[in-house]
N, C-alpha and C. Protein backbone atom coordinates (compact mmCIF):
# COMPACT_ATOMS: atom_id res chain seq x y z
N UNK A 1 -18.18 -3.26 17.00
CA UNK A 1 -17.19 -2.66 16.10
C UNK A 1 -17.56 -1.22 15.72
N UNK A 2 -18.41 -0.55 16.40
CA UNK A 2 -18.94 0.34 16.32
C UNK A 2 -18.21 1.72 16.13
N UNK A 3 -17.11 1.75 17.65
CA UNK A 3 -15.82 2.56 17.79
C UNK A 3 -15.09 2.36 16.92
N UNK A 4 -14.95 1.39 16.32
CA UNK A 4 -13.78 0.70 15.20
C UNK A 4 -14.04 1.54 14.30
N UNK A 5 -15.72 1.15 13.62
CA UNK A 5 -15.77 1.90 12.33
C UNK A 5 -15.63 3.49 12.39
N UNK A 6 -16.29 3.85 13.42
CA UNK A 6 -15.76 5.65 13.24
C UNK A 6 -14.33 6.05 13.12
N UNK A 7 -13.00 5.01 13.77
CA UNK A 7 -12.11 5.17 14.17
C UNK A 7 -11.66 5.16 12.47
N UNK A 8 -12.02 4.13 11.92
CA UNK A 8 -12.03 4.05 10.34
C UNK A 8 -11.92 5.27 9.88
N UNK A 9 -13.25 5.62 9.82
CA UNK A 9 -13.67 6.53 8.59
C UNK A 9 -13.31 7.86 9.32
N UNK A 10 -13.03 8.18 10.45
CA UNK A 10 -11.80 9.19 10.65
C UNK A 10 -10.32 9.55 10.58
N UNK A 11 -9.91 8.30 10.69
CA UNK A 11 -8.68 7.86 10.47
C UNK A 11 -8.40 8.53 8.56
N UNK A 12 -9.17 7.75 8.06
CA UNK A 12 -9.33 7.30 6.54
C UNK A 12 -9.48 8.80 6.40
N UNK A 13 -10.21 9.80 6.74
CA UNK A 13 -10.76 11.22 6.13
C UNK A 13 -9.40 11.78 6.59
N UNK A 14 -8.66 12.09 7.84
CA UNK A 14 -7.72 12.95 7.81
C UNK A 14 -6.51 12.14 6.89
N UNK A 15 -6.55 10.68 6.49
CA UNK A 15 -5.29 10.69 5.47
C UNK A 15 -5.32 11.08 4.28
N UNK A 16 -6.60 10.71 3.65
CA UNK A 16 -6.94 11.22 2.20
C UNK A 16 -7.25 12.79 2.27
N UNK A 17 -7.57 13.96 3.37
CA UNK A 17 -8.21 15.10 3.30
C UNK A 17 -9.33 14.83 2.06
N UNK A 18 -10.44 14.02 2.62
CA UNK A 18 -11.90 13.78 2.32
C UNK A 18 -12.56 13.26 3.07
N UNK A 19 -13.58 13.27 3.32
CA UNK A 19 -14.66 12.01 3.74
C UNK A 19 -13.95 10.38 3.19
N UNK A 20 -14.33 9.66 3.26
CA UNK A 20 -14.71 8.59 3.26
C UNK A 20 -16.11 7.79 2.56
N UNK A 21 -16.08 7.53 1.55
CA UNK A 21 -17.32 6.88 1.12
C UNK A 21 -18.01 6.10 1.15
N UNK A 22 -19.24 5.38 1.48
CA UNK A 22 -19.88 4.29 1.89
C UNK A 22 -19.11 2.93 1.53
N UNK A 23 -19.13 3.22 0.07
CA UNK A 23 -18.51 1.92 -0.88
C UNK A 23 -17.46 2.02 -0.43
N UNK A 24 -16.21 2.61 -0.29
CA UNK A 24 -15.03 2.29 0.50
C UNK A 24 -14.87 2.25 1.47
N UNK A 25 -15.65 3.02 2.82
CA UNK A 25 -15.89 2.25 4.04
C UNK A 25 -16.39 0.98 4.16
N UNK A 26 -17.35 0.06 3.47
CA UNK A 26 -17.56 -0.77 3.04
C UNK A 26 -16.24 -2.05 2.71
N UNK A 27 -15.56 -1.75 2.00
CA UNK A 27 -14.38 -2.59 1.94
C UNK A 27 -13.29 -2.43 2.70
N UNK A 28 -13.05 -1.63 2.96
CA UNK A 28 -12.23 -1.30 3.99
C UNK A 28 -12.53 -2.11 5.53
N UNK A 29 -13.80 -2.16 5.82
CA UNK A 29 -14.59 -3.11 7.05
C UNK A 29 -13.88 -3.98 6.78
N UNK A 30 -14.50 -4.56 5.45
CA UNK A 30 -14.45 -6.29 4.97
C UNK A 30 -13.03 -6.33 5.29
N UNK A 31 -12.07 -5.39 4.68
CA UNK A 31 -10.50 -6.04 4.71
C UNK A 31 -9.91 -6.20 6.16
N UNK A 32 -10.34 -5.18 7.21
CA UNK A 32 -10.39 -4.90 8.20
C UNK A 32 -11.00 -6.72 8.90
N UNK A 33 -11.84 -6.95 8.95
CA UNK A 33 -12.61 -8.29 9.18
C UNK A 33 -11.51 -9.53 8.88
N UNK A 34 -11.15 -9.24 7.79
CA UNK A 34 -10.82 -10.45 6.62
C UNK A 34 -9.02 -10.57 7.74
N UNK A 35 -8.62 -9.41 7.90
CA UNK A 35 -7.30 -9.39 8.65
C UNK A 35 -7.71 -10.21 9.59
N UNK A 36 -8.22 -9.64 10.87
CA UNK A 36 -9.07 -10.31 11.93
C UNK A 36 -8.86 -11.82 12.18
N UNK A 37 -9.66 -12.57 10.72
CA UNK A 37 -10.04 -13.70 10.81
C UNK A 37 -8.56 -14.57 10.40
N UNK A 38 -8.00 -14.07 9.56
CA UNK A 38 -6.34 -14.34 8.89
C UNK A 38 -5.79 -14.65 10.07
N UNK A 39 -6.02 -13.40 11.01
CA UNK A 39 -4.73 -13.10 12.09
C UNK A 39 -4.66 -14.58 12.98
N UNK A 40 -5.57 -15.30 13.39
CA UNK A 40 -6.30 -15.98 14.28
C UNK A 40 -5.44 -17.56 14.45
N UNK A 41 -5.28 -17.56 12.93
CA UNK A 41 -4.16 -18.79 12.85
C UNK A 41 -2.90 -18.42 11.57
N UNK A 42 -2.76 -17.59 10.84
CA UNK A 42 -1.57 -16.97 9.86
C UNK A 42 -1.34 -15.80 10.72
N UNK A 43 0.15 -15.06 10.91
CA UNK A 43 0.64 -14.18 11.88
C UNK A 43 1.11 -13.28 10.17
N UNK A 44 -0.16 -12.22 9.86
CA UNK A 44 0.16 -11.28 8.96
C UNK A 44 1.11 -10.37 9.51
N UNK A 45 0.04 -10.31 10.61
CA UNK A 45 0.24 -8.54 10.89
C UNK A 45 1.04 -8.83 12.04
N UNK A 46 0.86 -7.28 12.58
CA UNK A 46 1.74 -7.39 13.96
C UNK A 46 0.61 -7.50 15.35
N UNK A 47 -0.30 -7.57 14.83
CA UNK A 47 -1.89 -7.65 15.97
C UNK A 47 -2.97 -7.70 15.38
N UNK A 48 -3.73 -8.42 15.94
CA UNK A 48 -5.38 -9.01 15.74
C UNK A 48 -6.37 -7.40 16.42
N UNK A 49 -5.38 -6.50 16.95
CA UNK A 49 -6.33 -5.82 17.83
C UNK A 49 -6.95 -4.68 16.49
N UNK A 50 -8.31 -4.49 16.78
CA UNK A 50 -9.13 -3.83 15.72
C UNK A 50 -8.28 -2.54 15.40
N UNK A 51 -8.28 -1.89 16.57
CA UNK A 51 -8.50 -0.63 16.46
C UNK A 51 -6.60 -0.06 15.55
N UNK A 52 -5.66 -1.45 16.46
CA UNK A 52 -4.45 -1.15 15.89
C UNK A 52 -4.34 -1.61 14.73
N UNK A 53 -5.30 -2.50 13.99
CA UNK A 53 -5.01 -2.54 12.34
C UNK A 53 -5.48 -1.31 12.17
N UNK A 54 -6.85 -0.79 12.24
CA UNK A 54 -7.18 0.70 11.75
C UNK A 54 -5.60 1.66 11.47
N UNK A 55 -4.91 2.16 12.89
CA UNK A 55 -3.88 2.75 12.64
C UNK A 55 -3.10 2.13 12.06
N UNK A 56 -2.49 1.51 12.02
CA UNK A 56 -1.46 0.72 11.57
C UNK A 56 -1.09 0.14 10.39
N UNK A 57 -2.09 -0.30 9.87
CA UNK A 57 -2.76 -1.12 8.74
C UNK A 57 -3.49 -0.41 7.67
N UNK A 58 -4.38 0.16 7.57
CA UNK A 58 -4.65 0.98 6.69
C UNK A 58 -5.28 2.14 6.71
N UNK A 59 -4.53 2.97 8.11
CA UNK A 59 -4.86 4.55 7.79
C UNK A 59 -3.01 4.54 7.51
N UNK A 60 -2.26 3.97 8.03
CA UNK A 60 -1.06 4.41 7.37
C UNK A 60 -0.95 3.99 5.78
N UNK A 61 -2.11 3.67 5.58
CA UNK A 61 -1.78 2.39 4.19
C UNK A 61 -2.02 3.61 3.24
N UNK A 62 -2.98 4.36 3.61
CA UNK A 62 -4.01 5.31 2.83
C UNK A 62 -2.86 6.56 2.77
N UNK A 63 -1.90 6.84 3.69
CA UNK A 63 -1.31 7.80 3.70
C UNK A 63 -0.19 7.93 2.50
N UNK A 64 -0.07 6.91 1.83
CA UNK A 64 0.63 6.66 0.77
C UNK A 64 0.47 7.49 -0.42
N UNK A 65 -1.38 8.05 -0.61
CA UNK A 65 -2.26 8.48 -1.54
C UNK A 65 -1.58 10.09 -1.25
N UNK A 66 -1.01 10.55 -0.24
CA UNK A 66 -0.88 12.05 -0.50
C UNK A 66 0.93 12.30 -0.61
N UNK A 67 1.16 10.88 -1.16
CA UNK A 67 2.41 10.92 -2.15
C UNK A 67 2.75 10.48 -3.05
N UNK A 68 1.27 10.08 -3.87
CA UNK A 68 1.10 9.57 -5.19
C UNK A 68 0.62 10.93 -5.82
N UNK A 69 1.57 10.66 -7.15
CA UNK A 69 0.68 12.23 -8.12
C UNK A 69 -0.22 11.73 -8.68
N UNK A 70 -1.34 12.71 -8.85
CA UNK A 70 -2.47 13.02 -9.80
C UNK A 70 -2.63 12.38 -11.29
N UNK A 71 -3.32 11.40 -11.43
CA UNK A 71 -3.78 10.76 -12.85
C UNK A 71 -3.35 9.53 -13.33
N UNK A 72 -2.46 8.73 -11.76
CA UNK A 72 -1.82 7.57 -12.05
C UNK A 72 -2.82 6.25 -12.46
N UNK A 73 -2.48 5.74 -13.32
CA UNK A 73 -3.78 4.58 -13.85
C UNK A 73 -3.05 2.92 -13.48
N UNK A 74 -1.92 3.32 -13.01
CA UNK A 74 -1.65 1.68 -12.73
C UNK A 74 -0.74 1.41 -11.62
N UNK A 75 -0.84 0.38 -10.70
CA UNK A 75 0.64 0.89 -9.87
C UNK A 75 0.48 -0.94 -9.47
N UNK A 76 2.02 -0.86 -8.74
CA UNK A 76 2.54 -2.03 -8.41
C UNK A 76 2.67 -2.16 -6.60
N UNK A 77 2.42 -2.45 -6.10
CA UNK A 77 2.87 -2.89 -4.26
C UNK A 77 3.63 -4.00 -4.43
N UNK A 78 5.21 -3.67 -4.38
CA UNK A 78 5.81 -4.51 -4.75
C UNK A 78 6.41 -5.24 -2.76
N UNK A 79 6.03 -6.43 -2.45
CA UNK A 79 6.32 -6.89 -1.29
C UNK A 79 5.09 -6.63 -0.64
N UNK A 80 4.19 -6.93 -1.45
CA UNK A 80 2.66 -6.48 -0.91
C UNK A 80 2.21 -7.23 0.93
N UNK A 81 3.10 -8.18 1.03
CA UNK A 81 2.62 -9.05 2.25
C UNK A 81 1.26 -9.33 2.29
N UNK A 82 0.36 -8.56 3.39
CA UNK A 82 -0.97 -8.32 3.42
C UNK A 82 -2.00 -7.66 2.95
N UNK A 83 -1.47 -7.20 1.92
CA UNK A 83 -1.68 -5.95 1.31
C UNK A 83 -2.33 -4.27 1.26
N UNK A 84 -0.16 -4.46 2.26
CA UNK A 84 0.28 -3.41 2.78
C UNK A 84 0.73 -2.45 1.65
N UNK A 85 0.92 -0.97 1.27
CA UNK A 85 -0.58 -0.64 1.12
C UNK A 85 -1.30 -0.91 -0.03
N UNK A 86 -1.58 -1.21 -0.95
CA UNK A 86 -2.08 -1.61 -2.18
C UNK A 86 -4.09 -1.98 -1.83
N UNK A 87 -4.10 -2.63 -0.99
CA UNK A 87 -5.35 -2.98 -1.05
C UNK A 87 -6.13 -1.78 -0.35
N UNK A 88 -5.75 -1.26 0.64
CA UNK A 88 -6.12 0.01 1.36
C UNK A 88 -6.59 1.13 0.06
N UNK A 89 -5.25 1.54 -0.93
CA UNK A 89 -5.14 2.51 -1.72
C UNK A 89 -6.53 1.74 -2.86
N UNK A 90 -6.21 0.81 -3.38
CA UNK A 90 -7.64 0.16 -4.43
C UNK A 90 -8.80 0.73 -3.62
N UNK A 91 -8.62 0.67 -2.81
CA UNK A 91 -10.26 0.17 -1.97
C UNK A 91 -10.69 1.77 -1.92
N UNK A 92 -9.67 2.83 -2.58
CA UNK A 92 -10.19 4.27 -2.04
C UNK A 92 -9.95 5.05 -3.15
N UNK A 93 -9.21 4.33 -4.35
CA UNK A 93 -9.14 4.82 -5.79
C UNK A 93 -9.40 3.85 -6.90
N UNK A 94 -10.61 3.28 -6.86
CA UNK A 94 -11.11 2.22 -7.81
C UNK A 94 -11.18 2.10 -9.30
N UNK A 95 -10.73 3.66 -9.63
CA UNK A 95 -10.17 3.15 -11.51
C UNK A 95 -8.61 2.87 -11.53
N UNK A 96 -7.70 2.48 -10.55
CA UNK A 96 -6.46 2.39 -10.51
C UNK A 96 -6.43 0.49 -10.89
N UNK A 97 -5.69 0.46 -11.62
CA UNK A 97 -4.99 -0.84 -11.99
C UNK A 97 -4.00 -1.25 -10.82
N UNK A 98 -3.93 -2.35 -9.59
CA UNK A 98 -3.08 -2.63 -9.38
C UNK A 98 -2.51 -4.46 -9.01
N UNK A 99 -1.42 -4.00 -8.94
CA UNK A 99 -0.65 -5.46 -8.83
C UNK A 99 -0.08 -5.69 -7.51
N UNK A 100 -0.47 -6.81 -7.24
CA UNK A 100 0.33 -7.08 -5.64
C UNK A 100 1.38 -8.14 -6.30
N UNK A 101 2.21 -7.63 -5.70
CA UNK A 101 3.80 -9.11 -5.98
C UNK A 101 4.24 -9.28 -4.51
N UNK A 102 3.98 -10.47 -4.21
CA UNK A 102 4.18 -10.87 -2.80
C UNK A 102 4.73 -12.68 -3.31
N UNK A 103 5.70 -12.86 -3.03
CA UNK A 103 6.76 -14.36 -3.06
C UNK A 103 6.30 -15.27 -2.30
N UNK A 104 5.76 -14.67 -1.00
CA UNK A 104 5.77 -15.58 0.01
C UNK A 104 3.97 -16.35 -0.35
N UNK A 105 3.97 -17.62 -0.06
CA UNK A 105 2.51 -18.50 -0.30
C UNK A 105 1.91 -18.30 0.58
N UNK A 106 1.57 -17.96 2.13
CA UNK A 106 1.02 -17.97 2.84
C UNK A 106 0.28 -16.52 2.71
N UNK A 107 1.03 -15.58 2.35
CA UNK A 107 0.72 -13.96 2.51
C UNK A 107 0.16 -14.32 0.70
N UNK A 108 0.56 -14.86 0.26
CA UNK A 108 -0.58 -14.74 -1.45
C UNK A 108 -1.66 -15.34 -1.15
N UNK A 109 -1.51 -16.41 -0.28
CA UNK A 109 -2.89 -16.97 -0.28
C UNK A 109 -4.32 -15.97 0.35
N UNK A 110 -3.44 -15.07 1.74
CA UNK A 110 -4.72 -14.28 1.73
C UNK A 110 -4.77 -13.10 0.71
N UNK A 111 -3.72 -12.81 0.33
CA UNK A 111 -4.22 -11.56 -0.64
C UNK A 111 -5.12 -12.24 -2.04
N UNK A 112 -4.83 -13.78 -2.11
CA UNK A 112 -6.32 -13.92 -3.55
C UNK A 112 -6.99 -14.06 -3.04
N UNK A 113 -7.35 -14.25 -1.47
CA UNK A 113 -8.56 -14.42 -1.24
C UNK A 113 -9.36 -13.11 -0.54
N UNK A 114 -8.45 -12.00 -0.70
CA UNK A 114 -9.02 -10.42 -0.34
C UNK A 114 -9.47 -10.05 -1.55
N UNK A 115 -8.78 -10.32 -2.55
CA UNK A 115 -9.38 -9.61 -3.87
C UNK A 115 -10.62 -10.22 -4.56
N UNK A 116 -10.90 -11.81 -4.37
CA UNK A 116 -11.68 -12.45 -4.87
C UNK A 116 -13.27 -11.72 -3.39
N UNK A 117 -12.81 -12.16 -2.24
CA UNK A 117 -13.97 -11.32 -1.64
C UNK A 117 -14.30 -10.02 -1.42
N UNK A 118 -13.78 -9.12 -1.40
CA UNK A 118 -13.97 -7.75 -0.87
C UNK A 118 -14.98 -7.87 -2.32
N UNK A 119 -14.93 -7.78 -3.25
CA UNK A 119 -14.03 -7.88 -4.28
C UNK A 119 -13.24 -6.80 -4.89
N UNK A 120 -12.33 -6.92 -5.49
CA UNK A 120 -11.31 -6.03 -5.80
C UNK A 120 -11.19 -6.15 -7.67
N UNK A 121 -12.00 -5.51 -8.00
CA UNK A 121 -11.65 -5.86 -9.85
C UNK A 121 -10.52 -4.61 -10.19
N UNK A 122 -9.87 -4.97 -11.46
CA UNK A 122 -8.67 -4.77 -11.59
C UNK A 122 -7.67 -4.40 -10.42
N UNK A 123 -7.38 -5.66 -10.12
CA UNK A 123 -6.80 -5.94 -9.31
C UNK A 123 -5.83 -7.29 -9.09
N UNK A 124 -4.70 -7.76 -9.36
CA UNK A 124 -4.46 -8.62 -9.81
C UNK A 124 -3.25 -8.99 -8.75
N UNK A 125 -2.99 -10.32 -8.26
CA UNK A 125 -1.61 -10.58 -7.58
C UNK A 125 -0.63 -11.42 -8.19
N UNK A 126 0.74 -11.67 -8.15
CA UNK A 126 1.38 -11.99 -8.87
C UNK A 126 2.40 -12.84 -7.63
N UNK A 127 2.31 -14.50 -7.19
CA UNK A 127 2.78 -15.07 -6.13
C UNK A 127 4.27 -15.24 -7.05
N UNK A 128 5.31 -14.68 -6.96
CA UNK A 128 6.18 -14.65 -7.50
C UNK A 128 7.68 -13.53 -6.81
N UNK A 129 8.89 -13.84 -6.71
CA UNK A 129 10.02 -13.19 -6.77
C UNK A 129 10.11 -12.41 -7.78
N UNK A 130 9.93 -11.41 -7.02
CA UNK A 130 10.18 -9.48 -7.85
C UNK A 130 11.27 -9.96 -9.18
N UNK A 131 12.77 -10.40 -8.73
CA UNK A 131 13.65 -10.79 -9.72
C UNK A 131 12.81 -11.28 -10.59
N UNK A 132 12.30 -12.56 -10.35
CA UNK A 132 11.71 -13.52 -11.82
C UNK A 132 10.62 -13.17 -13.10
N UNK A 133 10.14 -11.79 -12.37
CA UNK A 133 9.13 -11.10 -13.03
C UNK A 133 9.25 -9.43 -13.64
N UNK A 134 10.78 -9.24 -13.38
CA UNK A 134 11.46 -7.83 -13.69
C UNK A 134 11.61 -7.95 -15.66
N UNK A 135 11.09 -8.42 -15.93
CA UNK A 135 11.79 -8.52 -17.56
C UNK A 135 9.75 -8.18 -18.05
N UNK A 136 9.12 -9.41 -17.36
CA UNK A 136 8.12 -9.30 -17.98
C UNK A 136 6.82 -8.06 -17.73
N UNK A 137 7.63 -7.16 -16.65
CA UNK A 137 6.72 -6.00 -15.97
C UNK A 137 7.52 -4.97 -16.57
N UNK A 138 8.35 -5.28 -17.24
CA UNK A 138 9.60 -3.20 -17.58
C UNK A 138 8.15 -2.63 -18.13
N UNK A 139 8.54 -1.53 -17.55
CA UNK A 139 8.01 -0.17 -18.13
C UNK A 139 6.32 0.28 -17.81
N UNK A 140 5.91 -0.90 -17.08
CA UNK A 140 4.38 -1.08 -16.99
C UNK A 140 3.72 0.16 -16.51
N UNK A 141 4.35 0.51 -15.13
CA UNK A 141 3.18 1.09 -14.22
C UNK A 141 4.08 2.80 -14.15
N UNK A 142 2.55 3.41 -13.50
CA UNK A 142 3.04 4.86 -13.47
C UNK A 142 3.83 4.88 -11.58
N UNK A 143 3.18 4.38 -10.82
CA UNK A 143 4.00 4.22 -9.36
C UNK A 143 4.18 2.72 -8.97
N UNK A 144 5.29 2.47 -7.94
CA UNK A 144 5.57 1.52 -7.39
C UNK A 144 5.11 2.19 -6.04
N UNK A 145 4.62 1.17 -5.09
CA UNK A 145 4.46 1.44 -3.28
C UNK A 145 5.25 0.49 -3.05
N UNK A 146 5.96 0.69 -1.77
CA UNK A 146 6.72 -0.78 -0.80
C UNK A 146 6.77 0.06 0.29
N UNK A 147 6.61 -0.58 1.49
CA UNK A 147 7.00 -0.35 2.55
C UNK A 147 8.73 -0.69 2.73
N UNK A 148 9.35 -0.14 3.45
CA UNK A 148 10.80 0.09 3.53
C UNK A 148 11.70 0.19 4.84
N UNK A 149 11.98 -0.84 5.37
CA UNK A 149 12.70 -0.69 6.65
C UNK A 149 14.15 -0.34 6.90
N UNK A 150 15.07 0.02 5.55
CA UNK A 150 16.42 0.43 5.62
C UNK A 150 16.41 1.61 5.03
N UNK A 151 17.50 1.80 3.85
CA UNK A 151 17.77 2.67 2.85
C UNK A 151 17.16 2.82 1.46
N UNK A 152 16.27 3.98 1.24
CA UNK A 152 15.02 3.66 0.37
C UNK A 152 16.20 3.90 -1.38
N UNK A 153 17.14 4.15 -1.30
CA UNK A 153 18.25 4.38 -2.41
C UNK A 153 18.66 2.90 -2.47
N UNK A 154 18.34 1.89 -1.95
CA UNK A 154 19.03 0.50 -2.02
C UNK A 154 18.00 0.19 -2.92
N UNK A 155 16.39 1.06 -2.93
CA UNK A 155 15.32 -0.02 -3.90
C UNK A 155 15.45 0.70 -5.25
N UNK A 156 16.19 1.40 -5.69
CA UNK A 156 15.92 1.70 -6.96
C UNK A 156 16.29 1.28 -8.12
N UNK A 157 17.65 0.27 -8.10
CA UNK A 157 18.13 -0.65 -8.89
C UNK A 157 16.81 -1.61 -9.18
N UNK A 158 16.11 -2.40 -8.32
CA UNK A 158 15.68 -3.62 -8.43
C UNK A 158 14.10 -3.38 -9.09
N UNK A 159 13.81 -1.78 -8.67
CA UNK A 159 12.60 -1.81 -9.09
C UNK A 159 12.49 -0.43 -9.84
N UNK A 160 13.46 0.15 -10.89
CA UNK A 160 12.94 1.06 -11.52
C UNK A 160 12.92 0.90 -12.63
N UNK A 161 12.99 -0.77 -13.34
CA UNK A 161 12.84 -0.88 -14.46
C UNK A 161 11.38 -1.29 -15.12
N UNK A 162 10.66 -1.24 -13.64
CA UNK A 162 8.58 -1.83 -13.88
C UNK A 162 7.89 -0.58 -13.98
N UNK A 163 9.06 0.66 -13.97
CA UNK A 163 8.55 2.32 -14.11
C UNK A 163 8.24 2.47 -15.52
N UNK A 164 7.14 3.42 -15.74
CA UNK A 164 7.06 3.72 -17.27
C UNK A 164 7.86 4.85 -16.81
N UNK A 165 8.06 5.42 -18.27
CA UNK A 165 8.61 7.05 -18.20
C UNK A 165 7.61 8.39 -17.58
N UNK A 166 8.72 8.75 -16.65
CA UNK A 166 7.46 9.73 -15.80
C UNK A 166 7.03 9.52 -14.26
N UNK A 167 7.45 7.58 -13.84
CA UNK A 167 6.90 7.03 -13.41
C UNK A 167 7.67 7.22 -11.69
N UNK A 168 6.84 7.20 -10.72
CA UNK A 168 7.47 7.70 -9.27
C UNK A 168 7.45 5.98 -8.53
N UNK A 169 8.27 6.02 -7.52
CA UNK A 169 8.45 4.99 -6.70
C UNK A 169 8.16 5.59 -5.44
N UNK A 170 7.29 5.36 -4.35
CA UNK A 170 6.90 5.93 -3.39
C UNK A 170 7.38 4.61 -2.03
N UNK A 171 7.97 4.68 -1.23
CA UNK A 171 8.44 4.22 0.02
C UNK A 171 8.44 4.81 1.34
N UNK A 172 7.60 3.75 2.54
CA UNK A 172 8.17 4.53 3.51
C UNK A 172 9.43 4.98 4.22
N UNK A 173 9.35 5.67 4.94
CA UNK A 173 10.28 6.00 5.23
C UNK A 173 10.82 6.22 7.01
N UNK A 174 12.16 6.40 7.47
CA UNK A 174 12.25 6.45 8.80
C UNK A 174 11.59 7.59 9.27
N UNK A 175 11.82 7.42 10.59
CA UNK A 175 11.15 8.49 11.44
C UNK A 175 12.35 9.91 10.82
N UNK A 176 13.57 9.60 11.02
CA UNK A 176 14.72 10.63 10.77
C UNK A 176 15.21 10.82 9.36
N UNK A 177 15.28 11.76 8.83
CA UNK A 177 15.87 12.01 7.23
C UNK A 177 17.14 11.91 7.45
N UNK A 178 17.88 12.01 6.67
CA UNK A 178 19.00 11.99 6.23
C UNK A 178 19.40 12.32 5.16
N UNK A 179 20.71 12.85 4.32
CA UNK A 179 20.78 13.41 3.11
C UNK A 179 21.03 12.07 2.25
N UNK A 180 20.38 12.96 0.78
CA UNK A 180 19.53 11.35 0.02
C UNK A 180 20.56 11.92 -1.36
N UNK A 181 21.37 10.74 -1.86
CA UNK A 181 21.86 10.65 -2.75
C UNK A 181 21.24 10.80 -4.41
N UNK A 182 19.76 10.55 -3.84
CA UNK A 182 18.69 9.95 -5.03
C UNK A 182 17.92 10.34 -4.32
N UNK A 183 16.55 10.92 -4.97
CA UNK A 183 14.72 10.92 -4.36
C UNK A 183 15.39 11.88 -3.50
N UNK A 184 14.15 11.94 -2.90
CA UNK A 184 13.39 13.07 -1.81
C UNK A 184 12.56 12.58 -1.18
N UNK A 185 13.05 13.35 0.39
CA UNK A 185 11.67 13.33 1.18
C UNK A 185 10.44 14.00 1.21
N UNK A 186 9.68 13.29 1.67
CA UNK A 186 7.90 13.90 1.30
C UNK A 186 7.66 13.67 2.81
N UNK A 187 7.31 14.91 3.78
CA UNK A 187 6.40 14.57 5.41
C UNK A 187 5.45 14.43 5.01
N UNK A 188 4.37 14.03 5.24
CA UNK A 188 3.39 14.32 5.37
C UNK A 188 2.12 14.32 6.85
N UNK A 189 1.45 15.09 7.14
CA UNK A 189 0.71 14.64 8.37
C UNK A 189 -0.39 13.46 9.10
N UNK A 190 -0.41 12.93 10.03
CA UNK A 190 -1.15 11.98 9.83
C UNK A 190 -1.73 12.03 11.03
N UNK A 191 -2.47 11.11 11.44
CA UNK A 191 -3.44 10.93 12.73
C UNK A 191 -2.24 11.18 13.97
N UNK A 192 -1.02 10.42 13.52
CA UNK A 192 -0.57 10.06 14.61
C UNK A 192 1.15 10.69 15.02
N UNK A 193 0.86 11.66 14.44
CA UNK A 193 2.25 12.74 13.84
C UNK A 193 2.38 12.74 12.48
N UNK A 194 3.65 13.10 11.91
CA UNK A 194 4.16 13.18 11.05
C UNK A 194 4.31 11.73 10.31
N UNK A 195 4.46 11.84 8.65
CA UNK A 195 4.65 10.24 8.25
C UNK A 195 5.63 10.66 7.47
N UNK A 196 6.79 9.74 7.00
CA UNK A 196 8.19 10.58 5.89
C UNK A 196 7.95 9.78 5.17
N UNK A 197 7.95 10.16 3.60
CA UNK A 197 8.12 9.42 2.67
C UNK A 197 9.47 9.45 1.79
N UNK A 198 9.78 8.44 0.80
CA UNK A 198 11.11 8.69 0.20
C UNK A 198 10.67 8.74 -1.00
N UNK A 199 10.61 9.45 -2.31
CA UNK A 199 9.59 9.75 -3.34
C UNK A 199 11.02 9.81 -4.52
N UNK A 200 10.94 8.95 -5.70
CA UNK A 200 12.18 8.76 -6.59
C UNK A 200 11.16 8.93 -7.91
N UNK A 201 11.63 9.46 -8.92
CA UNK A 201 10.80 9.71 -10.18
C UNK A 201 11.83 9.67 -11.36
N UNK A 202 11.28 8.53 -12.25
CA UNK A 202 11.97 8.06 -13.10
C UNK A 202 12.15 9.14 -14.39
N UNK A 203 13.76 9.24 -15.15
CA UNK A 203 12.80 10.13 -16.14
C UNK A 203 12.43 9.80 -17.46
């Protein structure tokens, strides 16, 4: 895993523009591993292959961080699945508070068992439908993350009431922009071209 790990902690340095730190190369392995062993009989991801979780998995996960603003203390990965990106972003900003909300039991079961081993303190998952838990989260966090395969203006009803005031919703986004009724796009660069984000800020 040798190639793997450099592939890591290069990957990881051009998304954050830093190095990479022992202690978060360190968990980042483990989560990296922990996928691996998941993949083998639960179908998280889209491949068991090392090097394509690296890309795929959490250097895109990390790329999230250079469309989060400065001084955020709590955030939500709402549809966390595997924890896409939420566990990536903990594992590389460790005074951040976050919450994984993932519905599905199979994808909660490995995310308590990523946070209980890597270990992940403040860090908390919530096996529950986003709906059933929208009353008891208003106003909580300074960002929301989700990954996003349609129209990132369809998520702002459902999830801008877990925004405090101030608070940004960060989503990926398509390869192609389009004119946005709501939010803005954010490019940003990455290992593997360009990455688009859809960036909405509550006021």
């Amino acid at each position: 895993m040798t190639d793997v790990a450099s592939r890591l902690r290069t990957g990881a340095a051009h998304a954050l523009g830093r190095p990479l730190g022992d202690d978060e190369a360190a968990l980042l392995h483990k989560y990296l591993e922990l996928l691996i062993k998941w993949q083998k009989t639960q179908r998280l991801i889209g491949s068991s292959d090392p090097q394509w979780i690296v890309d795929n998995v959490i250097v895109d996960s990390l790329l999230f961080a250079r469309a989060l603003p400065q001084g955020i203390s709590t955030l939500c990965d709402v549809g966390s699945g595997a924890g896409i990106p939420g566990i990536p972003l903990k594992s590389v900003m460790p005074a951040l508070d976050v919450t994984l909300v993932e519905a599905r039991e199979r994808r909660a079961s490995f995310l308590a068992t990523a946070i209980r081993e890597l270990p992940l303190p403040r860090c908390r998952l919530i096996n529950r439908r986003l709906e059933d838990v929208l009353d008891d989260m208003a106003g909580r966090f300074d960002a929301i993350v989700m990954r996003c395969a349609g129209d990132p203006v369809g998520l702002v009803a459902p999830v801008a009431s877990l925004l405090a005031p101030g608070g940004v919703i960060v989503a990926s986004g398509p390869p192609t922009a389009w004119p946005l009724s709501v939010g803005r796009w954010l490019e940003v660069d990455s290992p593997r071209g360009s990455r688009r984000f859809w960036i909405y800020r509550a006021t």
